[in-house]
Protein backbone atom coordinates (compact mmCIF):
# COMPACT_ATOMS: atom_id res chain seq x y z
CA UNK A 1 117.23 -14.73 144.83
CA UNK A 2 116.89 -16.67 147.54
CA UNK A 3 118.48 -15.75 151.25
CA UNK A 4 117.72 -17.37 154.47
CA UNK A 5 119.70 -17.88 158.12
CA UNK A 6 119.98 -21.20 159.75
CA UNK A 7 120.54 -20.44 163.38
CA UNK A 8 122.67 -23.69 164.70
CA UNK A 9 125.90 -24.56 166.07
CA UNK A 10 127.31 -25.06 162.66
CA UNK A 11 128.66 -28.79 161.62
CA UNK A 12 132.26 -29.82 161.94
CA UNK A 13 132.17 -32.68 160.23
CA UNK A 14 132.53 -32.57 156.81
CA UNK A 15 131.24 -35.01 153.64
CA UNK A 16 135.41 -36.03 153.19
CA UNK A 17 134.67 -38.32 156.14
CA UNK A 18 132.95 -41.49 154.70
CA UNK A 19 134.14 -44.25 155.42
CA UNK A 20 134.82 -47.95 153.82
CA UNK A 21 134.32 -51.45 154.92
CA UNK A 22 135.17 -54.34 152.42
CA UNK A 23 132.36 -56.67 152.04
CA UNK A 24 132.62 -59.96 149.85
CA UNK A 25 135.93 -58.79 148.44
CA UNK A 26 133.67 -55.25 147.19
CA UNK A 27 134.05 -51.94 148.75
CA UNK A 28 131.34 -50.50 150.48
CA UNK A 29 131.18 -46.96 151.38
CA UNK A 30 129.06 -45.77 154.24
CA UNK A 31 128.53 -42.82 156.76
CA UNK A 32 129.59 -42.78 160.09
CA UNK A 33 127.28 -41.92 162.76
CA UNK A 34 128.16 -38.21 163.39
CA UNK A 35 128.77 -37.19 159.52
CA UNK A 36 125.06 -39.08 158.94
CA UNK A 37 124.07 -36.89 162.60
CA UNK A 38 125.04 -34.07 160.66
CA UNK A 39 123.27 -34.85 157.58
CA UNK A 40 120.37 -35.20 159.16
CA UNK A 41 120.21 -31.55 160.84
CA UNK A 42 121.21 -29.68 157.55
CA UNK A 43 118.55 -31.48 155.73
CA UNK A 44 116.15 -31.11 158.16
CA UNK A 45 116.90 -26.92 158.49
CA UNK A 46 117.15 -26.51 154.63
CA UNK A 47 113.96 -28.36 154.15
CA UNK A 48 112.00 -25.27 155.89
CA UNK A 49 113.47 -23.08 153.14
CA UNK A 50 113.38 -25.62 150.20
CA UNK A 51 112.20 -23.62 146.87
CA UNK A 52 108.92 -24.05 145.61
CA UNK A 53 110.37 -24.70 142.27
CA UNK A 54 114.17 -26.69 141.86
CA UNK A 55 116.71 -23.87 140.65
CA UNK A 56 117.45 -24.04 137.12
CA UNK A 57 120.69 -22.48 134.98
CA UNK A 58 123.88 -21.22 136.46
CA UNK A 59 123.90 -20.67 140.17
CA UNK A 60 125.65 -18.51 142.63
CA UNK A 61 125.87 -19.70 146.00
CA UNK A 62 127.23 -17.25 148.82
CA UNK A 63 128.08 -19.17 152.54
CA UNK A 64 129.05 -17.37 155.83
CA UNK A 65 129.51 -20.40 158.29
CA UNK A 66 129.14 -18.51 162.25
CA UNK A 67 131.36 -20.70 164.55
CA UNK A 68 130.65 -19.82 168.25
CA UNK A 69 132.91 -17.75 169.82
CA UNK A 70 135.91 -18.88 172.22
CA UNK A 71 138.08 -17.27 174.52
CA UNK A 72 140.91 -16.76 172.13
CA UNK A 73 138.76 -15.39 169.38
CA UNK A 74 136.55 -12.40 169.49
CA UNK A 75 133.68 -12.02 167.24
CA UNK A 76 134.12 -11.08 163.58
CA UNK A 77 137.24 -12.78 163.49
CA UNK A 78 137.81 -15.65 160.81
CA UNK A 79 138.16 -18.71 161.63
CA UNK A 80 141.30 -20.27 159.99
CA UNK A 81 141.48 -23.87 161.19
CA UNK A 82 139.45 -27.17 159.98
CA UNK A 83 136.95 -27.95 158.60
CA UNK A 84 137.96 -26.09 155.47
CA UNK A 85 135.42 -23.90 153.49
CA UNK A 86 135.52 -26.39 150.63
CA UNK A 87 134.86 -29.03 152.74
CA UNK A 88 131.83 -27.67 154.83
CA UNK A 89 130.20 -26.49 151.34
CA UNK A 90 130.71 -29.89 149.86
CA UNK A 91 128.11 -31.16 152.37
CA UNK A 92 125.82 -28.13 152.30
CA UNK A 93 125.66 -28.71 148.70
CA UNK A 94 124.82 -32.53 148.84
CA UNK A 95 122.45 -31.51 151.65
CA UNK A 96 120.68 -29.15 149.09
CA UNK A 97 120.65 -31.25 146.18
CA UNK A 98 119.08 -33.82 148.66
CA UNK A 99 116.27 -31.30 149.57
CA UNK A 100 115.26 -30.09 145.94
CA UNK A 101 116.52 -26.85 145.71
CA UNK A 102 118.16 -27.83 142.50
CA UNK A 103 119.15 -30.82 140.01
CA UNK A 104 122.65 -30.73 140.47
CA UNK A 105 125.50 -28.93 142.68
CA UNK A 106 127.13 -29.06 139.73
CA UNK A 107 124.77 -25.94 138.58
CA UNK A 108 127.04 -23.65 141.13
CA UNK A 109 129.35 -22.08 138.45
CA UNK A 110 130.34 -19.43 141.28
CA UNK A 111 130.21 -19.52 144.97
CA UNK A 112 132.03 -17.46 148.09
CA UNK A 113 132.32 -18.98 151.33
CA UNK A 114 133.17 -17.61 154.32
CA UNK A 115 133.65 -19.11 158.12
CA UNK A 116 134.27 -16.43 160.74
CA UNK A 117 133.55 -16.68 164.99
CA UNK A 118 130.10 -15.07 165.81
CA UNK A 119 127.62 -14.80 168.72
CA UNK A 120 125.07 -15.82 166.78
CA UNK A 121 126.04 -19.02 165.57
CA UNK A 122 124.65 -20.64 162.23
CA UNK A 123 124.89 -20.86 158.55
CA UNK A 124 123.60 -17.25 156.48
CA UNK A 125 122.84 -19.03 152.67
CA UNK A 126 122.05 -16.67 149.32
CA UNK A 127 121.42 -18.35 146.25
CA UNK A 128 121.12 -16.29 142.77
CA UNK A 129 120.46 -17.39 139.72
CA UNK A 130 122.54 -16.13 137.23
C-alpha cells in the first residue's frame, strides 16, 4: 500500500482539454498553457512519492480531491460542480504513469474518487495492489 497527501490548491483543469491545430492538412494535438501548467505541478508533487519499484498487477486507486472552501460551502461538503471526478483522475493517472509509479493506468481495475470543500486543500492518494 501506498498513501500519501499532496497539500495544493487542487487543479481545475482537466486532461479533456487538449486542444488541435491543423498543420499541413494533419491534425496536431497539443496542450494549452494552463492544462500543461497543471501537468507540470502534479508531476512535480507525485515525483516526491514516486515508488521505488513501478506497481505491478491489478491496482486500486482511492482519490479525495480537497477544493478550498467558499462562502457558500462549509467544509466537508461535496463539491458537485466541474471538473468531474472522472475527469480530474484522468490526469492524475497520466500524471502517474508519467512518474513511474506503474506501466499502465490501465492496471487500475478499481478506483473511488471523491471531491469535497476542505480547509486543507490538496489531493489525499492510496494505491493497493490487489
Amino acid at each position: 500500500m501506498i498513501q500519501f497527501f499532496m497539500p495544493m490548491i487542487p487543479p481545475t483543469v482537466t486532461a479533456q482539454e487538449h486542444q488541435v491545430a491543423v498543420r499541413n492538412g494533419k491534425p496536431h494535438f497539443y496542450n494549452p498553457p494552463e492544462l500543461a501548467k497543471a501537468k507540470e505541478k502534479l508531476c512535480a508533487n507525485l515525483a516526491t512519492h514516486k515508488p521505488e519499484r513501478k506497481l505491478e498487477g491489478a491496482l486500486r486507486l482511492v482519490v479525495k480531491w480537497c477544493f478550498p472552501v467558499t462562502p457558500n460551502h462549509k467544509v466537508g461538503e461535496y463539491k458537485i460542480t466541474r471538473p468531474d471526478t472522472d475527469n480530474l483522475n484522468k490526469l492524475l493517472k497520466d500524471c502517474m504513469t508519467q512518474v513511474g509509479f506503474w506501466n499502465d493506468d490501465a492496471q487500475v481495475a478499481s478506483e473511488i474518487c471523491e471531491k469535497f470543500y476542505s480547509d486543507i486543500t490538496g489531493i489525499w492518494i492510496r494505491i493497493d495492489e490487489l
